[in-house]
PDB file of N, CA and C in Angstrom:
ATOM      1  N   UNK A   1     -16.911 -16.111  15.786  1.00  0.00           N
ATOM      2  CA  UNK A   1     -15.879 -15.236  15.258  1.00  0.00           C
ATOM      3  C   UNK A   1     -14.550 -15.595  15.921  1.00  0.00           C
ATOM      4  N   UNK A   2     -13.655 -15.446  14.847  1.00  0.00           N
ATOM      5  CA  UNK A   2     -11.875 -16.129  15.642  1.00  0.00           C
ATOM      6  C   UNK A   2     -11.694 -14.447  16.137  1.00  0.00           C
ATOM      7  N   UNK A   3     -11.621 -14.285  17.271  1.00  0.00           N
ATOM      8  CA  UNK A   3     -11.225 -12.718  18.137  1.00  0.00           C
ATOM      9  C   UNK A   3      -9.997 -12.603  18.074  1.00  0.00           C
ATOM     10  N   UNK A   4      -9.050 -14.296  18.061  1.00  0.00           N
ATOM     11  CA  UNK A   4      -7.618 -14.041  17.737  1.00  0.00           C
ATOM     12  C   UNK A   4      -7.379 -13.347  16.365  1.00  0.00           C
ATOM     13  N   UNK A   5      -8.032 -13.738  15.512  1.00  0.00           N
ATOM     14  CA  UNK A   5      -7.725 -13.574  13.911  1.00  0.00           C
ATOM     15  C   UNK A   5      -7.812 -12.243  13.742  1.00  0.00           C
ATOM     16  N   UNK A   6      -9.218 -11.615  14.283  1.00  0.00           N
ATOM     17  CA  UNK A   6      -9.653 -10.240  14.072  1.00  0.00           C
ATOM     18  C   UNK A   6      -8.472  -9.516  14.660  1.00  0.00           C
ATOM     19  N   UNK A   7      -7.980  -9.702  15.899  1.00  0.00           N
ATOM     20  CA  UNK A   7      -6.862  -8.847  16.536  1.00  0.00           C
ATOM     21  C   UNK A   7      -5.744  -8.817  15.741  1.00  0.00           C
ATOM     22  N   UNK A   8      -5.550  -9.860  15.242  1.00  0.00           N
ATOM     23  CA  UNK A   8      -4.188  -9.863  14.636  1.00  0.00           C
ATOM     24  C   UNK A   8      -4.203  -9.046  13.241  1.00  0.00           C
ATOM     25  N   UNK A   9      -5.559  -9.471  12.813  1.00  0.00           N
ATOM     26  CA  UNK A   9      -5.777  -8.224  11.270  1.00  0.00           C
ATOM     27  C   UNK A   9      -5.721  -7.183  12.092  1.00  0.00           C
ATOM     28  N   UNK A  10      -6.320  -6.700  12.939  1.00  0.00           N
ATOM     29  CA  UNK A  10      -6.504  -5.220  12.929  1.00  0.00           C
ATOM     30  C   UNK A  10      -4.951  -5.063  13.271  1.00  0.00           C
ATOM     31  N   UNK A  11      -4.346  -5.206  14.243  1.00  0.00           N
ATOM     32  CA  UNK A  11      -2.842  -4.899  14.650  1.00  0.00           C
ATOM     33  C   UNK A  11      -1.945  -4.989  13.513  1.00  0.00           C
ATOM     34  N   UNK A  12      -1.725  -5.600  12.654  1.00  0.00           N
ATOM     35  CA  UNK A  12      -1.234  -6.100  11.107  1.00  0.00           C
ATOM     36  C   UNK A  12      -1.408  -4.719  10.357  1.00  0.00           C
ATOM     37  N   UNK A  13      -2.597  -4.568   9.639  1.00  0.00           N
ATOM     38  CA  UNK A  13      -2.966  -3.284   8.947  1.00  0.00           C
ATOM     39  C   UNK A  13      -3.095  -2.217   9.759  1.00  0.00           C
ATOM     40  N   UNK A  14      -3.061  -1.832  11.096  1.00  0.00           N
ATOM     41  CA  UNK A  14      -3.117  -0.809  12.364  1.00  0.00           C
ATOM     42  C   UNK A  14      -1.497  -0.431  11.342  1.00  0.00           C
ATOM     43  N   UNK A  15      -0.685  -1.067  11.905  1.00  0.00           N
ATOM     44  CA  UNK A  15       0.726  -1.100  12.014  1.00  0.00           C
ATOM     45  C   UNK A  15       1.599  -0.497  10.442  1.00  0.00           C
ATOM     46  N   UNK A  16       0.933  -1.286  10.117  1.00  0.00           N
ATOM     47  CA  UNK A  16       1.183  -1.153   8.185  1.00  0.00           C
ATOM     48  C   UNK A  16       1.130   0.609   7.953  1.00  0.00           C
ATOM     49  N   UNK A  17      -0.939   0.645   8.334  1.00  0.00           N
ATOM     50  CA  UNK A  17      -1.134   1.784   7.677  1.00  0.00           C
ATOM     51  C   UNK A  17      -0.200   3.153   8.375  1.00  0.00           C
ATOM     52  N   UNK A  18      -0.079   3.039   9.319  1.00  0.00           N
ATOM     53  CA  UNK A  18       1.116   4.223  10.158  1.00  0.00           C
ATOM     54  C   UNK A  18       1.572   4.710   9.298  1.00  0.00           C
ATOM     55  N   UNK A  19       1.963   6.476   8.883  1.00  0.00           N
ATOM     56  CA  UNK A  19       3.345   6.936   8.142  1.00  0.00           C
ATOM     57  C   UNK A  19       3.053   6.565   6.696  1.00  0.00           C
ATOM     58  N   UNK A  20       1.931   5.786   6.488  1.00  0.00           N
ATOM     59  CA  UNK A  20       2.175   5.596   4.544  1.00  0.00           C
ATOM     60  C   UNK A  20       1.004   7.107   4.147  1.00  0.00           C
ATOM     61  N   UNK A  21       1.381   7.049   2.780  1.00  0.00           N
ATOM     62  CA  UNK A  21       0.487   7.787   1.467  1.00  0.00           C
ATOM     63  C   UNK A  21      -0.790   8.212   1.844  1.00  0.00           C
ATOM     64  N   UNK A  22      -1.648   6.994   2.254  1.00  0.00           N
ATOM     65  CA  UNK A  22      -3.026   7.403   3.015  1.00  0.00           C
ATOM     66  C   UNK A  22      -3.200   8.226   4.063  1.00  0.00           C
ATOM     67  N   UNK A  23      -1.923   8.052   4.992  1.00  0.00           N
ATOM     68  CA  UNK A  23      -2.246   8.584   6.179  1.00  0.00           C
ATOM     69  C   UNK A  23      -1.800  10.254   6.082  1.00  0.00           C
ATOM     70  N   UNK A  24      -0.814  10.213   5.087  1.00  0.00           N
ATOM     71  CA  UNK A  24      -0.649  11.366   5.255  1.00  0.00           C
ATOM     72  C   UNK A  24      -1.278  12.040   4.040  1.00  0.00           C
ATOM     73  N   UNK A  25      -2.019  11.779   3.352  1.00  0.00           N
ATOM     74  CA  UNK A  25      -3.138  12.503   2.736  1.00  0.00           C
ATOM     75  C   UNK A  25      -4.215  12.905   3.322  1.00  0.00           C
ATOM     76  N   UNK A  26      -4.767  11.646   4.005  1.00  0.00           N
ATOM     77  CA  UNK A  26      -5.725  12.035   5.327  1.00  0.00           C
ATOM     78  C   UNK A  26      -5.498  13.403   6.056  1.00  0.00           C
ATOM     79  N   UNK A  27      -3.996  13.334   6.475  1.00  0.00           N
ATOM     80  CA  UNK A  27      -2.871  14.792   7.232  1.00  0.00           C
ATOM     81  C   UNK A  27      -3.765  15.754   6.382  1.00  0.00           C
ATOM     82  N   UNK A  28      -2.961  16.145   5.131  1.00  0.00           N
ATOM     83  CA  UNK A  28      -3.108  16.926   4.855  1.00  0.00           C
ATOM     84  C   UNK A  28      -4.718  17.476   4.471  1.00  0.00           C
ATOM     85  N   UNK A  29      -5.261  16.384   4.115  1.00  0.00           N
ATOM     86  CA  UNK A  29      -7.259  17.026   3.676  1.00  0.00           C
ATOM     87  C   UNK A  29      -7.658  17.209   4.921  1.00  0.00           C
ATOM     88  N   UNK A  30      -7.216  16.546   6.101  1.00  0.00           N
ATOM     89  CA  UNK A  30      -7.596  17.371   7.269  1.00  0.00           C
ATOM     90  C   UNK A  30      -7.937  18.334   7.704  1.00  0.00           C
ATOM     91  N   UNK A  31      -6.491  18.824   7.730  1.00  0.00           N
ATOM     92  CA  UNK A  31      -5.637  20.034   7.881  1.00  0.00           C
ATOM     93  C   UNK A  31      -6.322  21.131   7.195  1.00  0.00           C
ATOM     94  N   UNK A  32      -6.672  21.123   5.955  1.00  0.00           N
ATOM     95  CA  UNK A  32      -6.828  21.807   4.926  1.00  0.00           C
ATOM     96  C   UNK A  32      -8.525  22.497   4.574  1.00  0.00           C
ATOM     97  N   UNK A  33      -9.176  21.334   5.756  1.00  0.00           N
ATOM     98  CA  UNK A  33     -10.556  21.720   5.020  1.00  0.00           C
ATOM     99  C   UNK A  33     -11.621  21.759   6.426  1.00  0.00           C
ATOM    100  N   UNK A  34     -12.743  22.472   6.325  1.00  0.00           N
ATOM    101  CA  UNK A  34     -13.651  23.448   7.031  1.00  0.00           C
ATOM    102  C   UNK A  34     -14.426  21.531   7.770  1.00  0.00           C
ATOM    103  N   UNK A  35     -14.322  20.630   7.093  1.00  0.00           N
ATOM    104  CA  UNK A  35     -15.199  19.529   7.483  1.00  0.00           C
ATOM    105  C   UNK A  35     -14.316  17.959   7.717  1.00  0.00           C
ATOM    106  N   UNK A  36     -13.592  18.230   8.975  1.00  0.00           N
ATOM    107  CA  UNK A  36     -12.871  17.203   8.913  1.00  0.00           C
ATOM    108  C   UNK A  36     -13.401  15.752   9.222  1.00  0.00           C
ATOM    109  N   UNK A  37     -14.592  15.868   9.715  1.00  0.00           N
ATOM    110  CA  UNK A  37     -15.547  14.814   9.818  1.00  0.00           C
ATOM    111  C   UNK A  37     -15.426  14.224   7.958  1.00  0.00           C
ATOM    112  N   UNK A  38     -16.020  14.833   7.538  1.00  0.00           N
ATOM    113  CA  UNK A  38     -15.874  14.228   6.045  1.00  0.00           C
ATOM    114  C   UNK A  38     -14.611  13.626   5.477  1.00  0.00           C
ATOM    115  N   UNK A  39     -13.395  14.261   5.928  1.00  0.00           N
ATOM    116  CA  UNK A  39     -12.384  13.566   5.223  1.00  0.00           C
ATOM    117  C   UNK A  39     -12.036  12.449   5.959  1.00  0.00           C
ATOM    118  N   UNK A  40     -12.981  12.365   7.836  1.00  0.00           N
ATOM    119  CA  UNK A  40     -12.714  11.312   8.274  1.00  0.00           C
ATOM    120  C   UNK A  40     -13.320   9.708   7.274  1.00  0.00           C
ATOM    121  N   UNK A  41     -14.180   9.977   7.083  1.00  0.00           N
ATOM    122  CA  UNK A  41     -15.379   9.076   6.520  1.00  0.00           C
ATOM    123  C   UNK A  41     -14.933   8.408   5.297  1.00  0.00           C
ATOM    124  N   UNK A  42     -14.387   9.555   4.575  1.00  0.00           N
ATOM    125  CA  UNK A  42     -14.011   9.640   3.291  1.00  0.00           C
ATOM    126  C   UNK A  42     -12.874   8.442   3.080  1.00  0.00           C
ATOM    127  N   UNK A  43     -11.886   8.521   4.022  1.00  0.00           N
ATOM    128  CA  UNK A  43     -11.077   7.937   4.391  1.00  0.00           C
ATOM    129  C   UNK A  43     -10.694   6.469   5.146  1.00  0.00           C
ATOM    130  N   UNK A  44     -12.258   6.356   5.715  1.00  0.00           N
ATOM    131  CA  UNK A  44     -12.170   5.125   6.375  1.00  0.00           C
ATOM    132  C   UNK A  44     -13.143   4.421   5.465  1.00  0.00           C
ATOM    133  N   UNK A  45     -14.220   4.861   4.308  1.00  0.00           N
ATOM    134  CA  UNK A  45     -14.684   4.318   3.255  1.00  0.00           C
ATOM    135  C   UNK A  45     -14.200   3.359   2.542  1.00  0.00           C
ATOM    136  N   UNK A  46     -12.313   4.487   1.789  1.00  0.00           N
ATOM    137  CA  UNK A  46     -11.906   4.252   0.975  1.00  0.00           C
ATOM    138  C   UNK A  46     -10.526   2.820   1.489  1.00  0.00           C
ATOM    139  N   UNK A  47     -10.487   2.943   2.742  1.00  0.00           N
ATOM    140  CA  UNK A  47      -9.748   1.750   3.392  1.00  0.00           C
ATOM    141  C   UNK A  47     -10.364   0.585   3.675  1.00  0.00           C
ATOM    142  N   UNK A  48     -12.103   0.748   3.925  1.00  0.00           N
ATOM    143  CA  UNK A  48     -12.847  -0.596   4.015  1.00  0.00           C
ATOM    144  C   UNK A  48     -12.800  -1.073   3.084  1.00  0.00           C
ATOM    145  N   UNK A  49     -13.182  -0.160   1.561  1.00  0.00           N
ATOM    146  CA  UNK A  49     -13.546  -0.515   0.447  1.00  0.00           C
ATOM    147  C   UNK A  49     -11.964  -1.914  -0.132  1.00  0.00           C
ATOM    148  N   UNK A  50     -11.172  -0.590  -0.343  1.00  0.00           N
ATOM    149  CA  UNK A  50      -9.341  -1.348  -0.292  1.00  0.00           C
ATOM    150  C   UNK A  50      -9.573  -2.631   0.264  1.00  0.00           C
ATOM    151  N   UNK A  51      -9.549  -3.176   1.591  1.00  0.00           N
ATOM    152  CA  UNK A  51      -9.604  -4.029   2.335  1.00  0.00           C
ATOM    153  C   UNK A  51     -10.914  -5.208   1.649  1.00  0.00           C
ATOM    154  N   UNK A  52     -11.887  -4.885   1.647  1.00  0.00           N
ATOM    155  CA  UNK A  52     -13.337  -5.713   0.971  1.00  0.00           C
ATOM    156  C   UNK A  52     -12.229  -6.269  -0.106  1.00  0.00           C
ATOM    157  N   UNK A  53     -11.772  -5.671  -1.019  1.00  0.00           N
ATOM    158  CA  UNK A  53     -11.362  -6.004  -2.508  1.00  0.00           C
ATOM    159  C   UNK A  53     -10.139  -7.122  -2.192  1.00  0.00           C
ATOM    160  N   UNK A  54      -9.069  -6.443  -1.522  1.00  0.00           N
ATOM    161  CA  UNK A  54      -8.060  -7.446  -0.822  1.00  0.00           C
ATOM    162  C   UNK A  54      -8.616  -8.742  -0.188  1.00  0.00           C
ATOM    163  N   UNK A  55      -9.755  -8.787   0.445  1.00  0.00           N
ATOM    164  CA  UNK A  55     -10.530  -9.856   1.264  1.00  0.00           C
ATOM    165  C   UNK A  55     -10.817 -11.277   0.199  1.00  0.00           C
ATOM    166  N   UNK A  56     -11.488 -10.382  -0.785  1.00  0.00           N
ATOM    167  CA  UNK A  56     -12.191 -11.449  -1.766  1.00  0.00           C
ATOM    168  C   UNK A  56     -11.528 -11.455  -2.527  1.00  0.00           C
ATOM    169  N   UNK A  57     -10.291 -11.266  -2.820  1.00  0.00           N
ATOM    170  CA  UNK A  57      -9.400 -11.537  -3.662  1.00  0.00           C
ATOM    171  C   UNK A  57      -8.521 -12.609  -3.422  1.00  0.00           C
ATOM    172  N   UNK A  58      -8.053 -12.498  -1.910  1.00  0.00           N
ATOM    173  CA  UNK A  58      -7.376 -13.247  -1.090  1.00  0.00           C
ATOM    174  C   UNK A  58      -8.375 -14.640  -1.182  1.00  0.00           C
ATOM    175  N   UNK A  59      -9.529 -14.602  -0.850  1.00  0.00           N
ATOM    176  CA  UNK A  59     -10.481 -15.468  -0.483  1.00  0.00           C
ATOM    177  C   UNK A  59     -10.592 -16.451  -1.655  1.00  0.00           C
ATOM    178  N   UNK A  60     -10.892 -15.543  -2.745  1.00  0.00           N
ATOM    179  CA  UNK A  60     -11.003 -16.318  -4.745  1.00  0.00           C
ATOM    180  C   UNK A  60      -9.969 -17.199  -4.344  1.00  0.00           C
ATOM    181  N   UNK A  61      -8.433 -16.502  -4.265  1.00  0.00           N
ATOM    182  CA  UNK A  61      -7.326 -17.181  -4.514  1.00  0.00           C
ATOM    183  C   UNK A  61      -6.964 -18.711  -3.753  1.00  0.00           C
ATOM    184  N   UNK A  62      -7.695 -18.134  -2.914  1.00  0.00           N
ATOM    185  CA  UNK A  62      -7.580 -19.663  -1.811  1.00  0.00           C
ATOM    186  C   UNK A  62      -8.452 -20.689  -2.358  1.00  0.00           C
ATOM    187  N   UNK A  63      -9.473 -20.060  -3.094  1.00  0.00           N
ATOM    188  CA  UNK A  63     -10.232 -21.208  -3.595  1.00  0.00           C
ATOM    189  C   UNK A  63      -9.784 -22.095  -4.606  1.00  0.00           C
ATOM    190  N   UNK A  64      -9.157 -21.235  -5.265  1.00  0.00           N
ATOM    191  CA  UNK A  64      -7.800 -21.841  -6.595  1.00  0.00           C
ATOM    192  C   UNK A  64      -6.970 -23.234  -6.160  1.00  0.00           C
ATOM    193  N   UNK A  65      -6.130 -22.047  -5.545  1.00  0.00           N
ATOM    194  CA  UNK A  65      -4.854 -22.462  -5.079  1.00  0.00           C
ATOM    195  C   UNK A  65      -4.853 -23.319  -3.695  1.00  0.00           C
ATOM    196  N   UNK A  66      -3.844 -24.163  -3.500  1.00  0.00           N
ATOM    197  CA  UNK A  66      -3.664 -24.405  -2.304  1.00  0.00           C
ATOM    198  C   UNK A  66      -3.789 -23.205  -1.521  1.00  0.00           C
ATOM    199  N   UNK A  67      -3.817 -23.577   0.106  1.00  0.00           N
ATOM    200  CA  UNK A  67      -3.569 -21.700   0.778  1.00  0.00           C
ATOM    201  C   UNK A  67      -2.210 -21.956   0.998  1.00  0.00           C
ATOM    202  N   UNK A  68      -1.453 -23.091   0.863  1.00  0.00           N
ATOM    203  CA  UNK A  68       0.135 -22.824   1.541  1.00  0.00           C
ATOM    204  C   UNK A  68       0.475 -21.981   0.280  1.00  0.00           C
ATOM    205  N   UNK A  69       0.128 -22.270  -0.858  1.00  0.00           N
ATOM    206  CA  UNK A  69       0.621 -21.372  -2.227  1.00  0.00           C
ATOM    207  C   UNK A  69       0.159 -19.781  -1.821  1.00  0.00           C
ATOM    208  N   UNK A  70      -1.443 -19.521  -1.448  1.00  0.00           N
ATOM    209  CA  UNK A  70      -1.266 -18.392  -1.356  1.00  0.00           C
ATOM    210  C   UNK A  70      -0.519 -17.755  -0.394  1.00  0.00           C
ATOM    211  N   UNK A  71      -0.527 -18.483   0.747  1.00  0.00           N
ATOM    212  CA  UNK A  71       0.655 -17.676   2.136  1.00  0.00           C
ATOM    213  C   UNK A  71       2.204 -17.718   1.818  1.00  0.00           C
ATOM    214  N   UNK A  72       2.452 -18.474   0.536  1.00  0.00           N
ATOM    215  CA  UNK A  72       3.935 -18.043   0.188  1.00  0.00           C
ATOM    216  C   UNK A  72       4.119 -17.279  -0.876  1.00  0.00           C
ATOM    217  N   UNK A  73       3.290 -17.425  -1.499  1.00  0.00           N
ATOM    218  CA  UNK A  73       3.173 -16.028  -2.676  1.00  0.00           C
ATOM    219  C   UNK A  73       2.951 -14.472  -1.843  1.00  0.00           C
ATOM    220  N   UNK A  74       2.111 -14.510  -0.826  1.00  0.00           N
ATOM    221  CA  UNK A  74       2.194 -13.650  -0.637  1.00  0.00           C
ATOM    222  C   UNK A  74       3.719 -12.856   0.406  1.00  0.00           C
ATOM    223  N   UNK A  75       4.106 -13.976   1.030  1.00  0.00           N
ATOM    224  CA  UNK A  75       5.492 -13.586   2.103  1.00  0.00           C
ATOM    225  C   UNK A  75       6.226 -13.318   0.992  1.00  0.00           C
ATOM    226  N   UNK A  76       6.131 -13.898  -0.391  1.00  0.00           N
ATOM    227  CA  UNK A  76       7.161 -14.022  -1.460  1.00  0.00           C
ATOM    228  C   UNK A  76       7.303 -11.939  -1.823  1.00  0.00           C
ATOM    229  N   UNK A  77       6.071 -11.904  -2.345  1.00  0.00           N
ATOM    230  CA  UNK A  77       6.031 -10.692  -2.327  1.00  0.00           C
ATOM    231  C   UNK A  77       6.070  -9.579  -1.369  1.00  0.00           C
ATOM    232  N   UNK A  78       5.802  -9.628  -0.514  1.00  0.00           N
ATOM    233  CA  UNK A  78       6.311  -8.502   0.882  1.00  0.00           C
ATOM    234  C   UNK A  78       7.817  -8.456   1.059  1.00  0.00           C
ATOM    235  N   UNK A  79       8.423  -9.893   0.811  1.00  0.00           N
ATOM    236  CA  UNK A  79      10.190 -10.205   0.875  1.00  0.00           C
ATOM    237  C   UNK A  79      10.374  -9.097  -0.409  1.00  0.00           C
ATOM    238  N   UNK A  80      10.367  -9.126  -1.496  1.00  0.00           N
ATOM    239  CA  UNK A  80      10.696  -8.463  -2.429  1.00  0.00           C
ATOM    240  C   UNK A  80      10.336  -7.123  -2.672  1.00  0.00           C
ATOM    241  N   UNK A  81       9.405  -6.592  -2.046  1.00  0.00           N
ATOM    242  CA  UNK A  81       9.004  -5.586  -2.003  1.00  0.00           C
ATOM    243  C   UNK A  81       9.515  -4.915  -0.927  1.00  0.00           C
ATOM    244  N   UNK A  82      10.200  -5.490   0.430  1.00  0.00           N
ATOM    245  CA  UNK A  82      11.238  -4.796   1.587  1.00  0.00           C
ATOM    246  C   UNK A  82      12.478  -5.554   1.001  1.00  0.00           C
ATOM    247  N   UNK A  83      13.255  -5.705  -0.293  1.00  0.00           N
ATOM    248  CA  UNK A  83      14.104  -5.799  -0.086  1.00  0.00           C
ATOM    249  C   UNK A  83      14.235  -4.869  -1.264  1.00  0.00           C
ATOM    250  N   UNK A  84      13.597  -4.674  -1.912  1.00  0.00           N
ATOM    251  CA  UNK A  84      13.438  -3.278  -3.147  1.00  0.00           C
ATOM    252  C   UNK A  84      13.410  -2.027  -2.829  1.00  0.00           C
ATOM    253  N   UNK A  85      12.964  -1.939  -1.447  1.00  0.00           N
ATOM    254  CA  UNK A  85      13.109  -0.444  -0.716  1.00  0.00           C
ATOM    255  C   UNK A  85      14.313  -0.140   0.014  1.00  0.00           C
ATOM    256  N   UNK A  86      15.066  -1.343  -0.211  1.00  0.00           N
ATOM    257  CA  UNK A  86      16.345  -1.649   1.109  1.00  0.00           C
ATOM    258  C   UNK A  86      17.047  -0.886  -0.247  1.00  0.00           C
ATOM    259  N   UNK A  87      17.186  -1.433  -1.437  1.00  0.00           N
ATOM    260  CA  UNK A  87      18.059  -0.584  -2.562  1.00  0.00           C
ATOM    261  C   UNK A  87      17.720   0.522  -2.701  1.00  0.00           C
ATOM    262  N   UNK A  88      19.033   1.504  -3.483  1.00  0.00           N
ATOM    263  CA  UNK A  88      18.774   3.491  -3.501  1.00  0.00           C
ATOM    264  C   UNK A  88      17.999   3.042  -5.068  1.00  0.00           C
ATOM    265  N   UNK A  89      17.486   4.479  -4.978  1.00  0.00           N
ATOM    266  CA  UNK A  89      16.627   4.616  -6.050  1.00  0.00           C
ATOM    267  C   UNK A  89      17.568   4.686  -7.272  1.00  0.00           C
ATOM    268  N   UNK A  90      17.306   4.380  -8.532  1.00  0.00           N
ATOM    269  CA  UNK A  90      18.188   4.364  -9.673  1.00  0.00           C
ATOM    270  C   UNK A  90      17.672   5.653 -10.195  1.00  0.00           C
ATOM    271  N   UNK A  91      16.797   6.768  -9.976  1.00  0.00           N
ATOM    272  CA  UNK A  91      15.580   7.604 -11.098  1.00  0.00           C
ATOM    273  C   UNK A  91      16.560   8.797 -11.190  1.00  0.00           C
ATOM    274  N   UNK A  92      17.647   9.141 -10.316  1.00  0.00           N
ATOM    275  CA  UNK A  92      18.399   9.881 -10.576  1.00  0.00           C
ATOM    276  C   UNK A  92      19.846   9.360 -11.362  1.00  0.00           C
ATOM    277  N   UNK A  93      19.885   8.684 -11.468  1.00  0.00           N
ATOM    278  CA  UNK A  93      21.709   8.138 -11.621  1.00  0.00           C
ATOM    279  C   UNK A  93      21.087   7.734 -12.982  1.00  0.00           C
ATOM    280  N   UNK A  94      19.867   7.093 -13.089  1.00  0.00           N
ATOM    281  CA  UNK A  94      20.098   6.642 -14.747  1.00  0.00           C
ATOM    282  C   UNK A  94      19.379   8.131 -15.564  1.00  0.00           C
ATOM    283  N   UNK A  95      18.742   9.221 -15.091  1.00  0.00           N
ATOM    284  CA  UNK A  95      17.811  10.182 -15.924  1.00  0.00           C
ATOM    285  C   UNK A  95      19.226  10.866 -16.586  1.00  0.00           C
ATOM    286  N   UNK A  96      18.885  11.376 -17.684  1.00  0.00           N
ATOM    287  CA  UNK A  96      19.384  12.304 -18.213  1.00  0.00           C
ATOM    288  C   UNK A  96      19.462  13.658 -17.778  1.00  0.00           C
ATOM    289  N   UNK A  97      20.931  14.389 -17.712  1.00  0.00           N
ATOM    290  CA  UNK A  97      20.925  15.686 -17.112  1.00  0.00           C
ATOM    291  C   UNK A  97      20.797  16.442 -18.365  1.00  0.00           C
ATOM    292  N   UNK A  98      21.341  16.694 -19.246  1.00  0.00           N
ATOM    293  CA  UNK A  98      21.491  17.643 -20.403  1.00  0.00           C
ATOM    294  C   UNK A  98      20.492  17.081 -21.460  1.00  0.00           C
ATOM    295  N   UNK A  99      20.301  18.426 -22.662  1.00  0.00           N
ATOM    296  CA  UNK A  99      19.826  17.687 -23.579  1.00  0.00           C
ATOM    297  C   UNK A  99      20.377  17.302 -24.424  1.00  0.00           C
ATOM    298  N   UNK A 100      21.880  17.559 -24.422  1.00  0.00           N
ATOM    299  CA  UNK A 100      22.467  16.611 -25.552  1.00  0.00           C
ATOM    300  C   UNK A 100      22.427  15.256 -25.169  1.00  0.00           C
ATOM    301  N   UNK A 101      22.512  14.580 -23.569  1.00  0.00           N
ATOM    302  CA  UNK A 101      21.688  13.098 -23.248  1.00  0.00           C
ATOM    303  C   UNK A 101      20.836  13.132 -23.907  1.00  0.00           C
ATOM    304  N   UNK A 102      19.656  13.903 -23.885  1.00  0.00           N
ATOM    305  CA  UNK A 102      18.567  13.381 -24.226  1.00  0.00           C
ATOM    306  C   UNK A 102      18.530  13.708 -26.171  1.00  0.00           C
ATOM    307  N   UNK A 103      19.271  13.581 -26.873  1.00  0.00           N
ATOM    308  CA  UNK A 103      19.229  13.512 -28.248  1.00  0.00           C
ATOM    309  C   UNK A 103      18.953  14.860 -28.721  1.00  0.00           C
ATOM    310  N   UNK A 104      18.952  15.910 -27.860  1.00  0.00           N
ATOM    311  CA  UNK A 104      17.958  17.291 -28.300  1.00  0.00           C
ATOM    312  C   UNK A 104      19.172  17.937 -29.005  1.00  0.00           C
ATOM    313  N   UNK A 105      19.233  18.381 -30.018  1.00  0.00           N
ATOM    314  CA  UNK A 105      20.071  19.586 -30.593  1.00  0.00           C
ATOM    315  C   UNK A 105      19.936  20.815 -30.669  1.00  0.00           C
ATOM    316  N   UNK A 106      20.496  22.075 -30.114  1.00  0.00           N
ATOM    317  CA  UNK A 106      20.108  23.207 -30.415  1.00  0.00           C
ATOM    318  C   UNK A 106      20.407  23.465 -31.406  1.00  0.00           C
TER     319      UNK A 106
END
């Protein structure tokens, strides 16, 4: 087993998962319910499972592709995806306030 490799995944996705969607759903079913053992489980299931799928997906792709293709497709996409969060959201500035925007006639 590469012990470097394993450390660096776990520290990688350790780091990632912090502060996102999961974690704070986890928060809250916690919080919320009589069996927090279960939402532990529930939770580290549904992140192995995530991860398995990412694994052999990653893995297919390498079989394809060169891996320098897949390790720049993938930096390609993390670049674009932190530089898409760096921009303000458009969901207010382009929605319609009234309904005469929105074509409605009283």
């Amino acid at each position: 087993m590469d012990w470097q490799l394993l450390g660096l995944s776990f520290i990688t996705v350790f780091l990632a998962e912090l502060g996102d969607k999961s974690q704070l759903a986890a928060i809250a079913l916690g919080g919320s319910s009589k069996f927090p053992r279960a939402v532990f489980f529930g939770t580290a299931g549904a992140l192995l499972l995530a991860s398995l799928i990412g694994v052999l997906i990653g893995e297919g792709a390498a079989q394809i592709l060169p891996t320098q293709w897949v390790k720049i497709s993938a930096a390609a996409g993390f670049a674009i995806m932190g530089i898409r969060l760096l921009w303000p959201s458009s969901d207010s500035e382009d929605s319609p306030e009234s309904p005469a925007e929105l074509g409605i006639e009283n």
